[in-house]
N, C-alpha and C. Protein backbone atom coordinates (compact mmCIF):
# COMPACT_ATOMS: atom_id res chain seq x y z
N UNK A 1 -164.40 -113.81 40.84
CA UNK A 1 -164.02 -112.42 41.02
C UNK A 1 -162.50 -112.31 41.10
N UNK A 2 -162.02 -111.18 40.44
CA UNK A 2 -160.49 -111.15 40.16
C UNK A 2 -160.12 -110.29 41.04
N UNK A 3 -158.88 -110.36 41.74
CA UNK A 3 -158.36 -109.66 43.36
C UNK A 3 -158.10 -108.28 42.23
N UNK A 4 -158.41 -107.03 42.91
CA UNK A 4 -158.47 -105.94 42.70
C UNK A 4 -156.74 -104.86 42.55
N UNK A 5 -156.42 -104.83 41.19
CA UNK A 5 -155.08 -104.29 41.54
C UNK A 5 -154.98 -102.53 42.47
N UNK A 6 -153.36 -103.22 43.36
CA UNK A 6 -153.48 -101.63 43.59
C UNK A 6 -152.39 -101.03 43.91
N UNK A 7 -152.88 -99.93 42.91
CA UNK A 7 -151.78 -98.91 42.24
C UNK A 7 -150.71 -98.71 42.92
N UNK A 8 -149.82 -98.61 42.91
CA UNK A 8 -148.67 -97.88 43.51
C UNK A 8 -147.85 -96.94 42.56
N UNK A 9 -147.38 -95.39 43.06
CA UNK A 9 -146.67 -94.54 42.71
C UNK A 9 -144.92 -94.95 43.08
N UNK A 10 -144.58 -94.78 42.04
CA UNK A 10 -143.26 -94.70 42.26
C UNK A 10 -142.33 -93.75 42.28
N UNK A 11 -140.99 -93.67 42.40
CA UNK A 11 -140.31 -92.18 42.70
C UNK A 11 -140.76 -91.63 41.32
N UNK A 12 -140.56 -91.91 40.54
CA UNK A 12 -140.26 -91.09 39.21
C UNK A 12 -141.91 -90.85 38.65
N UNK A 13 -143.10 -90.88 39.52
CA UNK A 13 -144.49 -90.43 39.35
C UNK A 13 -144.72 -91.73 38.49
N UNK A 14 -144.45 -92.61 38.00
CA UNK A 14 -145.18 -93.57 37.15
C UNK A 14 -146.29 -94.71 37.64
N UNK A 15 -147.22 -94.78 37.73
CA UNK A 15 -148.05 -95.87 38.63
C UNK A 15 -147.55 -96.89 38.23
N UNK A 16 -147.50 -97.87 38.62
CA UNK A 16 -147.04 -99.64 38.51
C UNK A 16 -148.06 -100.74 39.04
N UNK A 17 -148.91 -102.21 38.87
CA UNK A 17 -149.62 -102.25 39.10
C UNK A 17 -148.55 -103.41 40.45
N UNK A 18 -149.20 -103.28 42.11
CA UNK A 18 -148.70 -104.26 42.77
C UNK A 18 -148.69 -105.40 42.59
N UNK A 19 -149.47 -106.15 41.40
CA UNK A 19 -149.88 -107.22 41.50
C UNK A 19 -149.07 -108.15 40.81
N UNK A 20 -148.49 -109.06 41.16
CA UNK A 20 -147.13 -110.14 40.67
C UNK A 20 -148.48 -111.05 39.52
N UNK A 21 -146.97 -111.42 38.74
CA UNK A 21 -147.60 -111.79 37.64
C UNK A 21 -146.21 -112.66 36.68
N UNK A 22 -146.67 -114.39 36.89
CA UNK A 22 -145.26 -115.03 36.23
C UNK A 22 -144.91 -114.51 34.92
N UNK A 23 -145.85 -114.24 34.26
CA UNK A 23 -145.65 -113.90 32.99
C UNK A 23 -145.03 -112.93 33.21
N UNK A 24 -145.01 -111.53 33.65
CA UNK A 24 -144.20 -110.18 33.81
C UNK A 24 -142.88 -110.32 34.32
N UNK A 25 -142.48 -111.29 35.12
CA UNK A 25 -140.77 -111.80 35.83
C UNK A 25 -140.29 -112.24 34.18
N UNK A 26 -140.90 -112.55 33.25
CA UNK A 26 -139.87 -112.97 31.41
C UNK A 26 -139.98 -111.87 30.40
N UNK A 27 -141.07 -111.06 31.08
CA UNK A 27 -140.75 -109.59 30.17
C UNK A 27 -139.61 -108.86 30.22
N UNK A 28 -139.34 -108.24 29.46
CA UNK A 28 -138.11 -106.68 29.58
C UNK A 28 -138.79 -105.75 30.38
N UNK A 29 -138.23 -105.13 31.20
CA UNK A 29 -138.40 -103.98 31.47
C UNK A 29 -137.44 -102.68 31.95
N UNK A 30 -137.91 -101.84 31.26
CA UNK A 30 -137.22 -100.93 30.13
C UNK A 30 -137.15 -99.80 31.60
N UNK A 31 -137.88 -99.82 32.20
CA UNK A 31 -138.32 -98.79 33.30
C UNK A 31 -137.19 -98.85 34.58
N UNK A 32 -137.26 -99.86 35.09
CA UNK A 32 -136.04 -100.21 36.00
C UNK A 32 -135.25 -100.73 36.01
N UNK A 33 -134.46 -101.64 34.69
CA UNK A 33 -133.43 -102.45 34.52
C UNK A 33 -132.99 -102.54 33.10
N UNK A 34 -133.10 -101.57 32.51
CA UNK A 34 -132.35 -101.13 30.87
C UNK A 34 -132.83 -102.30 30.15
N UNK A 35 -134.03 -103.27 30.24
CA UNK A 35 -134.32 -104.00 29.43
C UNK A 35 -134.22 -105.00 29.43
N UNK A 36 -133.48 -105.51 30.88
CA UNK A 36 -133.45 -106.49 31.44
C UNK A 36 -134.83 -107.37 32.23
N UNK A 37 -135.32 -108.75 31.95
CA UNK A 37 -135.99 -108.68 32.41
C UNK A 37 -135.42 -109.80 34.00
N UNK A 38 -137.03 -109.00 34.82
CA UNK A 38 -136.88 -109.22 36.47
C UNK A 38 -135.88 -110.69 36.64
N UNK A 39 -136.55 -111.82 35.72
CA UNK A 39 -136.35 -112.87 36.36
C UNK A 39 -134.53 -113.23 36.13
N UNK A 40 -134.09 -112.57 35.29
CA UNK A 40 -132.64 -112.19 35.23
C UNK A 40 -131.98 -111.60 36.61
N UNK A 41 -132.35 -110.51 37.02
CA UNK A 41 -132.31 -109.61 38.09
C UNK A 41 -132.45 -110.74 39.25
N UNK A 42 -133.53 -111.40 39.40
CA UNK A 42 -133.78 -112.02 40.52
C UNK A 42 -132.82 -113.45 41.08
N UNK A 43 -132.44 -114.03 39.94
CA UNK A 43 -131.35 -115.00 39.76
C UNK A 43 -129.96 -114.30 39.61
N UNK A 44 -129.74 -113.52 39.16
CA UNK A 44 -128.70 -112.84 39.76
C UNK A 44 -128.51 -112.22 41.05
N UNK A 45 -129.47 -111.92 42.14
CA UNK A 45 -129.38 -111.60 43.55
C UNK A 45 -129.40 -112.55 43.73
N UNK A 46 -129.50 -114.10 43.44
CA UNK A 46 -129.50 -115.35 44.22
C UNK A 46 -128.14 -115.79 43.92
N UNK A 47 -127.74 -115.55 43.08
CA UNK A 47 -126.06 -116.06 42.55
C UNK A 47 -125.20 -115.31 43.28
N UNK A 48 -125.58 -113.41 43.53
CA UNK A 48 -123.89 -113.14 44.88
C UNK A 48 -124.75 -113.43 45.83
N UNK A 49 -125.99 -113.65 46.34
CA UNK A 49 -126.41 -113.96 47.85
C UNK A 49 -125.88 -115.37 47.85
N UNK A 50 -125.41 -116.60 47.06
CA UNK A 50 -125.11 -117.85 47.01
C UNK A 50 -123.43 -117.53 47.06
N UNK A 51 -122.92 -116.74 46.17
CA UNK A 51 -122.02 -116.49 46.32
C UNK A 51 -120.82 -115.98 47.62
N UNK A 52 -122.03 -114.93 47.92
CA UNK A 52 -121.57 -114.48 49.43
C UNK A 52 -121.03 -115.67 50.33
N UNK A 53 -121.91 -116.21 50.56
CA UNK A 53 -122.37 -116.95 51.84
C UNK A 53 -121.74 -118.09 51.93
N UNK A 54 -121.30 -118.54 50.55
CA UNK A 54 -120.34 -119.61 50.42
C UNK A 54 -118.92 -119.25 50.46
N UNK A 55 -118.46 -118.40 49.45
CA UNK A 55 -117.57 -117.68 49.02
C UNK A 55 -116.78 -117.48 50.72
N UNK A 56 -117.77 -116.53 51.21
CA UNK A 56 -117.04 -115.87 52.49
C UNK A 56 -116.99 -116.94 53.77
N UNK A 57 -117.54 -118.26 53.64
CA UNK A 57 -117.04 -118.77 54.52
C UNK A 57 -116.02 -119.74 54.89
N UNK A 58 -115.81 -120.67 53.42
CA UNK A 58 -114.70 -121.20 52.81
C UNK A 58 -113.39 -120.51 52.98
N UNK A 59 -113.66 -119.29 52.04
CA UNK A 59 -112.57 -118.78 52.00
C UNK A 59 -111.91 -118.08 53.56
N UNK A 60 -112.87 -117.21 53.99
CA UNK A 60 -112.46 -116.54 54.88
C UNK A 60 -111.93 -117.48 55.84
N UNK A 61 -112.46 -118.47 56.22
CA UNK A 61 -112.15 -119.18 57.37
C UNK A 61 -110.74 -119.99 57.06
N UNK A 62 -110.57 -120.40 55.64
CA UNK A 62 -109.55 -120.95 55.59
C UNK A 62 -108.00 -120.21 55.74
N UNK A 63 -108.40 -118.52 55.28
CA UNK A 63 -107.29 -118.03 55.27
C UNK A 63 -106.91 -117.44 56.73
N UNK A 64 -108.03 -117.10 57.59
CA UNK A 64 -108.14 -116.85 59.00
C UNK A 64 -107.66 -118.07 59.75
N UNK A 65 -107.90 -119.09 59.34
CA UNK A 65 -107.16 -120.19 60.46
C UNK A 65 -105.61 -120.57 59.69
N UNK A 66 -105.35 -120.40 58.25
CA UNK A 66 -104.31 -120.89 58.14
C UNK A 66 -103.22 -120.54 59.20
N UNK A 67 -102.09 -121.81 58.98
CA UNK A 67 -101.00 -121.54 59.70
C UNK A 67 -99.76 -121.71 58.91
N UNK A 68 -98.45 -121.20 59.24
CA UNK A 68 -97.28 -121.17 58.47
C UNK A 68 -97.21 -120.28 57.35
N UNK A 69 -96.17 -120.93 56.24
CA UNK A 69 -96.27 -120.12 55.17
C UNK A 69 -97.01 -120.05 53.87
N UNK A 70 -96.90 -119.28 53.70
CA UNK A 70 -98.06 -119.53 52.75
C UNK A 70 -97.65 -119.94 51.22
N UNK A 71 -98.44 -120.41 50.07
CA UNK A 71 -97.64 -120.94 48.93
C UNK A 71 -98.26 -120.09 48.14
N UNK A 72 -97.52 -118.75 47.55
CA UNK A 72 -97.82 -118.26 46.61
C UNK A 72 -99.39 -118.50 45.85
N UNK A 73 -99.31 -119.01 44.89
CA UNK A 73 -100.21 -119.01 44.06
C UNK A 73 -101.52 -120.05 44.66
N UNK A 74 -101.40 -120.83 45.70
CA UNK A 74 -102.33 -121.01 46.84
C UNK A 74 -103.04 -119.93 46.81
N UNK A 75 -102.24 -118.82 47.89
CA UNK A 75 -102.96 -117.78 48.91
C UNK A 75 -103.21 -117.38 47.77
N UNK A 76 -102.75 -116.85 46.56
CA UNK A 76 -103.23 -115.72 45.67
C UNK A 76 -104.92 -116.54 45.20
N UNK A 77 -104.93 -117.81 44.96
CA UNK A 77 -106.55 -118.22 44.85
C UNK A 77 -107.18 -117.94 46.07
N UNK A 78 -107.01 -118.21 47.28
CA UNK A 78 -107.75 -118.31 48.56
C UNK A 78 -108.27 -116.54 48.83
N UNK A 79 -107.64 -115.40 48.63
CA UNK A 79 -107.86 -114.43 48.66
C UNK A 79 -108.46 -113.80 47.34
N UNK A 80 -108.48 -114.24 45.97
CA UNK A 80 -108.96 -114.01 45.04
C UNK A 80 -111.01 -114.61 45.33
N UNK A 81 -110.77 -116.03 45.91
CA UNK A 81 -112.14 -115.61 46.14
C UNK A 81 -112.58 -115.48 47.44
N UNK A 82 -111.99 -114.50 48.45
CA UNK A 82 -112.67 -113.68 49.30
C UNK A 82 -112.64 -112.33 48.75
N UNK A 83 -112.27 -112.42 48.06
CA UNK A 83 -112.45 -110.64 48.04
C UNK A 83 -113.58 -110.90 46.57
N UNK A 84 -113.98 -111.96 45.76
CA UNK A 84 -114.86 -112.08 45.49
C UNK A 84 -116.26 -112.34 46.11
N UNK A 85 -115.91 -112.90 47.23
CA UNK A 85 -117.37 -113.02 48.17
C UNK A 85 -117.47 -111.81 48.51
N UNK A 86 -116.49 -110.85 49.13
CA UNK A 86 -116.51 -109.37 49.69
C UNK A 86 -117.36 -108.93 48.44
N UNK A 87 -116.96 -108.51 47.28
CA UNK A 87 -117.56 -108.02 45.88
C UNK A 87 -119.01 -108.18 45.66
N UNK A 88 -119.57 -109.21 46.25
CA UNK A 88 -120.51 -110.34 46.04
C UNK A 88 -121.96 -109.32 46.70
N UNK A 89 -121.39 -108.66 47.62
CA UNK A 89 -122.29 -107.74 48.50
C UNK A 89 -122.86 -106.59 47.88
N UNK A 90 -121.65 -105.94 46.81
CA UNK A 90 -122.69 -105.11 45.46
C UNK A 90 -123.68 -105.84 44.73
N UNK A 91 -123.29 -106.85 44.46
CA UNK A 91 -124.05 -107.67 43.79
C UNK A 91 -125.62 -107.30 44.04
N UNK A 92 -125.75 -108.00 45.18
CA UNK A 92 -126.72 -108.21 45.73
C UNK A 92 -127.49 -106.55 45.63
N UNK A 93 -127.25 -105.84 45.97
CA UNK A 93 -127.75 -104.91 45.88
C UNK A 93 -127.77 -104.10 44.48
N UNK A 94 -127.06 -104.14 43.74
CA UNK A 94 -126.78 -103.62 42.08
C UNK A 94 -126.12 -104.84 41.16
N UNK A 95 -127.29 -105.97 40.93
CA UNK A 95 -126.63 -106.74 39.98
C UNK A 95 -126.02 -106.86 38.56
N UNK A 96 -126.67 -105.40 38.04
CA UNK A 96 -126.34 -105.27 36.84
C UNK A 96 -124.84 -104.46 36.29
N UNK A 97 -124.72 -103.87 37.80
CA UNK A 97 -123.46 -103.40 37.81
C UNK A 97 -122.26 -104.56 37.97
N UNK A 98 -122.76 -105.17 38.37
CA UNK A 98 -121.63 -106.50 38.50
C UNK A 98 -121.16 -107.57 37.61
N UNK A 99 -121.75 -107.50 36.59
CA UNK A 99 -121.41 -108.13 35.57
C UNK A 99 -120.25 -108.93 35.40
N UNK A 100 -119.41 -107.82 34.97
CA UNK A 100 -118.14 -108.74 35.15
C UNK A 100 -117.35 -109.41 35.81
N UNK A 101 -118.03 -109.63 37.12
CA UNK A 101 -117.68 -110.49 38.39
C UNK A 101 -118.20 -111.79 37.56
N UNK A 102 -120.05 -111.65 37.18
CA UNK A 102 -120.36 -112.84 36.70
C UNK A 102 -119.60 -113.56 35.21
N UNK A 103 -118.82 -112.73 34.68
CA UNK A 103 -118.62 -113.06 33.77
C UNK A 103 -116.70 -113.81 33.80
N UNK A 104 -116.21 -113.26 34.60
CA UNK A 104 -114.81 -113.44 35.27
C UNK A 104 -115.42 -115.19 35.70
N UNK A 105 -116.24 -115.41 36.55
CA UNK A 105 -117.06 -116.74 37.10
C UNK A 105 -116.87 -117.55 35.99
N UNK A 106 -118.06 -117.25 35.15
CA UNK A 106 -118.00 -118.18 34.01
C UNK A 106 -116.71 -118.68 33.26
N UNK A 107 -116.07 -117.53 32.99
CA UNK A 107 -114.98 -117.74 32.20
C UNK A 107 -113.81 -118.88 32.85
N UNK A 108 -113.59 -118.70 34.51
CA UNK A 108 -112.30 -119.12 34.61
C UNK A 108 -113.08 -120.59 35.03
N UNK A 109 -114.40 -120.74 35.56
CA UNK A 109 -114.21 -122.04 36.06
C UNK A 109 -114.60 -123.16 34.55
N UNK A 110 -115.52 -122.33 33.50
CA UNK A 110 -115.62 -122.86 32.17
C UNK A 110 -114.29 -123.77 31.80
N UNK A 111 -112.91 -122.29 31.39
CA UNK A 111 -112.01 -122.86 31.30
C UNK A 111 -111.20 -124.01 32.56
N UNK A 112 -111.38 -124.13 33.04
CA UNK A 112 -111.06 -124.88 34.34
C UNK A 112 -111.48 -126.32 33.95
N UNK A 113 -112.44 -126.38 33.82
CA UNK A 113 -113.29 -127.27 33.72
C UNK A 113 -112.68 -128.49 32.45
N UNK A 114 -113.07 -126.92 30.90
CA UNK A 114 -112.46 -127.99 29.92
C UNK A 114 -110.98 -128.46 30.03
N UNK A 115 -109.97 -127.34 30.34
CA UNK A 115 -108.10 -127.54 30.35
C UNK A 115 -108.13 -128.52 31.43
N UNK A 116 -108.67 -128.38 32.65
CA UNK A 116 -107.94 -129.42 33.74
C UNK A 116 -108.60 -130.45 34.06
N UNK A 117 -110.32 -130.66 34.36
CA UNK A 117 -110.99 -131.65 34.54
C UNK A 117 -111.09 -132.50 33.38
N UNK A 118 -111.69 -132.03 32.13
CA UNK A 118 -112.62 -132.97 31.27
C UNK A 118 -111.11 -133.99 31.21
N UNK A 119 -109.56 -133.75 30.52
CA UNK A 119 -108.41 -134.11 30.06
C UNK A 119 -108.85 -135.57 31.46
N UNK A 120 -108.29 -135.01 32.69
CA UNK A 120 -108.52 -135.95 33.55
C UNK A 120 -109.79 -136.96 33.56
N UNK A 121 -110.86 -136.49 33.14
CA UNK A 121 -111.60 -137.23 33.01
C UNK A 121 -111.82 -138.22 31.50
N UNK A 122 -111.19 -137.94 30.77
CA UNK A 122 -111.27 -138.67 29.23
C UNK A 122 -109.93 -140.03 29.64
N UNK A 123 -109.24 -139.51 30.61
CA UNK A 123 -108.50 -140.60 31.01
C UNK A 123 -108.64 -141.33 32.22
N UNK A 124 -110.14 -141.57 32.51
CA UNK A 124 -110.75 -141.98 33.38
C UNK A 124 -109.38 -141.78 35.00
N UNK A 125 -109.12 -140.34 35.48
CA UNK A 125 -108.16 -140.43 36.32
C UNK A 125 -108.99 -139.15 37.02
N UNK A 126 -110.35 -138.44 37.23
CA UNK A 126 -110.68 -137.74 37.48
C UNK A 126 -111.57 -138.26 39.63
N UNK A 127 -111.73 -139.63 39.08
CA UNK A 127 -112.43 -140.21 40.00
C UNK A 127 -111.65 -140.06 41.10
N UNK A 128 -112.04 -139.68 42.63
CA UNK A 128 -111.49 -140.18 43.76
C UNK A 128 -109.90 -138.88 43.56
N UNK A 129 -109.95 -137.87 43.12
CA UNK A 129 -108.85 -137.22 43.56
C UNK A 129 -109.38 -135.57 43.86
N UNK A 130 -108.39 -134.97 44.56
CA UNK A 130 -109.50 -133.39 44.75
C UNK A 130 -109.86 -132.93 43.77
N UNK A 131 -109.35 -133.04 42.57
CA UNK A 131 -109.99 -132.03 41.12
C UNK A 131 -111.53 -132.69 40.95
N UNK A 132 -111.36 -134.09 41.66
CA UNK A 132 -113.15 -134.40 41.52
C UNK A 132 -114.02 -133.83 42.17
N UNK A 133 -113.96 -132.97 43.32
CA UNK A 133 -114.78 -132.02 44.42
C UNK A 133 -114.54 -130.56 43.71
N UNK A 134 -113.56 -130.46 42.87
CA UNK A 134 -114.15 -129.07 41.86
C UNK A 134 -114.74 -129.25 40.97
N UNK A 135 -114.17 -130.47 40.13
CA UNK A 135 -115.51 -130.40 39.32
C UNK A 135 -116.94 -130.36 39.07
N UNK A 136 -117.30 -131.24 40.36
CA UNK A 136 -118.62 -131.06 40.96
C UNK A 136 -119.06 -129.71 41.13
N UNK A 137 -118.05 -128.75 41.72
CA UNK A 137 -118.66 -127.53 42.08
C UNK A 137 -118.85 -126.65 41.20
N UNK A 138 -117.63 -126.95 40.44
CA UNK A 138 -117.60 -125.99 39.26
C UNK A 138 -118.52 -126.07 38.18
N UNK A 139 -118.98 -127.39 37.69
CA UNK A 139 -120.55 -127.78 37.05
C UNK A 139 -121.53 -126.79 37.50
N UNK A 140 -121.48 -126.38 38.78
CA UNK A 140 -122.43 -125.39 38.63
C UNK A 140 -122.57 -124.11 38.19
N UNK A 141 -121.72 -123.64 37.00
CA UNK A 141 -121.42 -122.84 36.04
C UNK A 141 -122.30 -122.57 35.96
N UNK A 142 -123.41 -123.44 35.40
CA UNK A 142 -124.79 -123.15 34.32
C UNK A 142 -125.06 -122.25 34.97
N UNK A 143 -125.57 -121.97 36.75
CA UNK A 143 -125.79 -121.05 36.97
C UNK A 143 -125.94 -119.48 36.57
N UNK A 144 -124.99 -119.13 36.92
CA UNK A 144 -124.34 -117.75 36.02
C UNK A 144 -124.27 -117.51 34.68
N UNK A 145 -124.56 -118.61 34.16
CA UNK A 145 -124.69 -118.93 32.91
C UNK A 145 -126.04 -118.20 32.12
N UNK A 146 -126.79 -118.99 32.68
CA UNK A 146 -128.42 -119.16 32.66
C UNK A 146 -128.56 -116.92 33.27
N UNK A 147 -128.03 -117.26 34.23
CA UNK A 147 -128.11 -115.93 35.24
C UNK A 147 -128.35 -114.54 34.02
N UNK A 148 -127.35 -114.99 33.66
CA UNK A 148 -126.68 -113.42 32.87
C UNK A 148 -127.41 -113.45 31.90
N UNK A 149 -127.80 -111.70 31.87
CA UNK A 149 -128.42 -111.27 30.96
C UNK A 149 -127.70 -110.92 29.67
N UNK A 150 -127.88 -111.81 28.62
CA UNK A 150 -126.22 -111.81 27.70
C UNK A 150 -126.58 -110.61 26.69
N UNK A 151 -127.73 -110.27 26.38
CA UNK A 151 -128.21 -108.97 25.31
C UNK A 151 -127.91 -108.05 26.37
N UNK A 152 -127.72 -107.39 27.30
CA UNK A 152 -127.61 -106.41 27.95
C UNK A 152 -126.39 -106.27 28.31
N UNK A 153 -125.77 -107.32 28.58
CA UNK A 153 -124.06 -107.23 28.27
C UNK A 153 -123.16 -107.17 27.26
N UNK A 154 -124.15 -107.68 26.16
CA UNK A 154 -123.18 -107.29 25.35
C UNK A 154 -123.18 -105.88 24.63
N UNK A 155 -124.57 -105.34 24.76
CA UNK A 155 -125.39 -103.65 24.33
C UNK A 155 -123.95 -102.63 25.65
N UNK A 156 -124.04 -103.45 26.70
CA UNK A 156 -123.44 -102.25 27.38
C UNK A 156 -122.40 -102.12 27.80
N UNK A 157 -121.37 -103.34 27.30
CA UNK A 157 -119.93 -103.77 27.92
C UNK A 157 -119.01 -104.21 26.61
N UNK A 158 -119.66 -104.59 25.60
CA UNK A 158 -119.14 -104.52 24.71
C UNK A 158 -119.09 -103.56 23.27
N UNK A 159 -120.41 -103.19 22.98
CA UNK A 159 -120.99 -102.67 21.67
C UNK A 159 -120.79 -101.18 21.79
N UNK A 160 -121.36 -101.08 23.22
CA UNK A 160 -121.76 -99.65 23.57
C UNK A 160 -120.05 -98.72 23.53
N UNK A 161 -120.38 -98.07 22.71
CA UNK A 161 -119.23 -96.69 22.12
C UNK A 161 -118.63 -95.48 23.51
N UNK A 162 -119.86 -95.39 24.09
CA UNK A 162 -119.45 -94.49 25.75
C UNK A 162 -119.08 -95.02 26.46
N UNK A 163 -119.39 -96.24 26.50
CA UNK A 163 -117.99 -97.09 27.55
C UNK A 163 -116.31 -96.74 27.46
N UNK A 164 -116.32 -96.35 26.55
CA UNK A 164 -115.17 -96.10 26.15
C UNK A 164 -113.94 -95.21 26.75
């Protein structure tokens, strides 16, 4: 016997069925996320909720306890990503609006990665110095990677004519 679906109304009068379904998290849906499907949506609330939580405690704490002066282009990273963890909190709640947070992500630690790590690493000089504790971190690109819904960004951030 198959568990009995049940209905739910939503604001906009449309019934929806309650019942979760893996297959339906890889569909589009056109109804609440411009065609995006869920499991996009759902990995993207895990990327600023990951984001947050890391983001804001690294950073915040480091710039809250620093002492003395500060070195330019230091503080300008250390506050670039708190006020990305700050950002991180739309996220979570409107991921599709955030896009280009995720896409700013990809881009700088991508480039990061190939200009400053791989060089160090083709000259076996990557081992045992701090650029080796970013690279580690920064590998986790794929994330956001994987995350982003890339047909819906590019329909609505690039292609799309009313953006304009």
């Amino acid at each position: 016997m198959q568990p009995a679906k049940s209905p739910i109304l939503s604001n906009d009068g449309i019934q929806r069925s309650s019942r979760f379904s893996l297959f339906n998290i890889f569909k589009r849906d056109y109804e609440r996320y411009d065609g995006v499907p869920p499991i996009n949506i759902y990995l993207l609330r895990l990327l600023f909720t990951l984001m947050f939580l890391f983001l804001s405690y690294d950073s915040w704490a480091h710039i809250i306890r620093h002492t003395g002066p500060w070195d330019p282009a230091n503080s300008a990273a250390w506050f670039m990503w708190g006020s990305c963890a700050f950002i991180a909190v739309i996220g979570i709640r409107r991921p599709l609006k955030m896009l280009p947070i995720v896409l700013f992500e990809i881009v700088y630690k991508t480039a990061w990665l190939i200009v400053v790590a791989y060089p160090l690493y083709q000259r076996n000089e990557l081992t045992g110095t701090p650029a080796e504790g970013m690279a580690d971190n920064f590998m986790l690109v794929i994330l956001p990677i994987v995350a982003m819904p890339w047909r819906y960004f590019f329909r609505t951030y690039i292609v799309d004519k009313r953006a304009a």
